[in-house]
Protein backbone atom coordinates (compact mmCIF):
# COMPACT_ATOMS: atom_id res chain seq x y z
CA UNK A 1 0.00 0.00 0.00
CA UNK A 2 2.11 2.61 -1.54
CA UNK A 3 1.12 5.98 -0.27
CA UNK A 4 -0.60 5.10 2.64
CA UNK A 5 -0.11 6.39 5.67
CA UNK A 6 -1.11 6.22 9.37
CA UNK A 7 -2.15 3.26 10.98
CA UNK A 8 -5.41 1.03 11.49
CA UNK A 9 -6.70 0.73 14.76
CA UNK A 10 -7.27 -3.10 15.12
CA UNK A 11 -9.01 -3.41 18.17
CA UNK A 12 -11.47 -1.05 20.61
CA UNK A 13 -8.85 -0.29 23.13
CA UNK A 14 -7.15 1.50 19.86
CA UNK A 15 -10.23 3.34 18.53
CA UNK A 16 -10.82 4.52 22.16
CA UNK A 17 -7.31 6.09 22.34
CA UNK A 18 -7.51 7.34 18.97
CA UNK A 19 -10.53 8.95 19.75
CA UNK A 20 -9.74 10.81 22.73
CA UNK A 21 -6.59 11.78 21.00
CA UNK A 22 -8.45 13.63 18.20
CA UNK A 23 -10.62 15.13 20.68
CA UNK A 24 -8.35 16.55 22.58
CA UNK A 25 -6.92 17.93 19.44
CA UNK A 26 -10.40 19.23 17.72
CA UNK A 27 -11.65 20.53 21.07
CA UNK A 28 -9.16 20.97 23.71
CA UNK A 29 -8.54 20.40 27.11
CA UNK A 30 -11.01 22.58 28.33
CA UNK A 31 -13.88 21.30 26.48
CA UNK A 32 -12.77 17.80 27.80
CA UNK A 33 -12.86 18.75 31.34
CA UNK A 34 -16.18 21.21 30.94
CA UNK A 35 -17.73 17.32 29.69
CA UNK A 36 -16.03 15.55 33.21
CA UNK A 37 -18.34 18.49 34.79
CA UNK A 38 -21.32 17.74 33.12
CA UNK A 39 -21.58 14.58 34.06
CA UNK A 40 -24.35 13.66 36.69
CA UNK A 41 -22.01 12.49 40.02
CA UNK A 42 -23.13 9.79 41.80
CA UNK A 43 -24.12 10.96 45.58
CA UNK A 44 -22.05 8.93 48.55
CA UNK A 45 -25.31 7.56 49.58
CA UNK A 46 -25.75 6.18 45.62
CA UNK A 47 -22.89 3.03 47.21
CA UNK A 48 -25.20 1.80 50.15
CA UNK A 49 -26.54 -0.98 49.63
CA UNK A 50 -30.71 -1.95 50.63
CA UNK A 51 -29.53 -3.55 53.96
CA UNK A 52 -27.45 -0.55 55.24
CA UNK A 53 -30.15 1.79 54.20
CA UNK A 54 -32.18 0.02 55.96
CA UNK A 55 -29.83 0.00 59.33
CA UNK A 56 -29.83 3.65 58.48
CA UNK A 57 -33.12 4.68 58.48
CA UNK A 58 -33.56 2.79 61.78
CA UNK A 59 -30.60 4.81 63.34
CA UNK A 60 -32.22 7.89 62.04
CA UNK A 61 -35.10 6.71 64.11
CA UNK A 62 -33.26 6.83 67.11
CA UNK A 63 -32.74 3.10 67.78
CA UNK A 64 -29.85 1.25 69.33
CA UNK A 65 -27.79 -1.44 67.64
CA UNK A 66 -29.97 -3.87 69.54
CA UNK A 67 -33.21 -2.48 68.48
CA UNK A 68 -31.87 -2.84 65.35
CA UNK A 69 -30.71 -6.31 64.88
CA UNK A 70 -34.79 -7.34 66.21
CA UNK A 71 -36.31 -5.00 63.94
CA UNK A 72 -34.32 -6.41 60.95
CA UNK A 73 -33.89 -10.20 62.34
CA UNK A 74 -29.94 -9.68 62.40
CA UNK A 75 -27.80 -9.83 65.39
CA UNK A 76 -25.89 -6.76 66.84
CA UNK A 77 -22.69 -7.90 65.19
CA UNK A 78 -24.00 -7.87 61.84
CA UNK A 79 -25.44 -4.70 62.70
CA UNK A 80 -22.32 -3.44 63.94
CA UNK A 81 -21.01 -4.03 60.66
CA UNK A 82 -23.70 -2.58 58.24
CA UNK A 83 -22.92 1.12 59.93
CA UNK A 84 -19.59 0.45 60.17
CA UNK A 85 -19.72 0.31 55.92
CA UNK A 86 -21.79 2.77 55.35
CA UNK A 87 -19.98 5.30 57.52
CA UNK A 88 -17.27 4.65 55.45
CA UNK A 89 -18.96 4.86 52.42
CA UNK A 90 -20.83 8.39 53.27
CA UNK A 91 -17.69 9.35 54.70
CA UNK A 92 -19.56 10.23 58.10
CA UNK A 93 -17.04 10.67 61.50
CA UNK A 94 -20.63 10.02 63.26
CA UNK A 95 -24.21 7.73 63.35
CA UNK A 96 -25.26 11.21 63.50
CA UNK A 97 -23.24 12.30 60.25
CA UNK A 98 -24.01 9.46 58.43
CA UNK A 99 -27.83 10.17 59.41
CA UNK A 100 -27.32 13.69 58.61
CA UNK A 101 -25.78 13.40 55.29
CA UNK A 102 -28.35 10.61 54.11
CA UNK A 103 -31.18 13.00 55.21
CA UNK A 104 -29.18 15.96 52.85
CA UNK A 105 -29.16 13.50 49.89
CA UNK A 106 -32.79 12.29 50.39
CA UNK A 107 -31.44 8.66 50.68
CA UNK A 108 -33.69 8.39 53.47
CA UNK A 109 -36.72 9.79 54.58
CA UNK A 110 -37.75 10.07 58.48
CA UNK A 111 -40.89 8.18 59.60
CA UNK A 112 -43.73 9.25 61.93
């Protein structure tokens, strides 16, 4: 092929890197990162799952570990370990944090 020149992306890892490389040419970094910021984030409380929600709606209600584990047929270990995870993956210090800033997202709503 006489003439030719460039090369042939041959598989989707390729196309993907040639792709961002003639964005970045065409548009520029700053349209790149203006797209990053357009992007709908995912809130903290997006990562808990339906069990710790549920441990955390019961904390918001004011219950104790104990109260907990009967309400949701676990034992206080296991609930232990459900706030333990989702402190740390609402980055809370707190229950109260992690309560506060699940209320803030609307991850959970407080009961009568």
């Amino acid at each position: 092929m006489a003439g030719v020149t460039g090369t042939v992306p041959n598989d989707e890892g390729q196309r993907r890197a040639e792709s961002r490389r003639s964005l970045h040419a065409v548009a520029g970094p700053s349209t790149q990162a203006a797209a990053r910021a357009t992007r709908p984030r995912r809130s903290r409380s997006d990562r808990l799952s339906r069990k710790e929600r549920l441990v955390l709606g019961e904390l918001a209600m004011g219950n104790s570990t104990e109260e907990i584990g009967v309400a949701l047929g676990v034992s206080p270990h296991t609930v232990r370990t459900h706030v333990k995870n989702l402190m740390r993956k609402l980055g809370a210090r707190t229950r109260a944090h992690a309560v506060a800033i699940a209320l803030s997202e609307h991850a959970i709503e407080l009961r009568s």
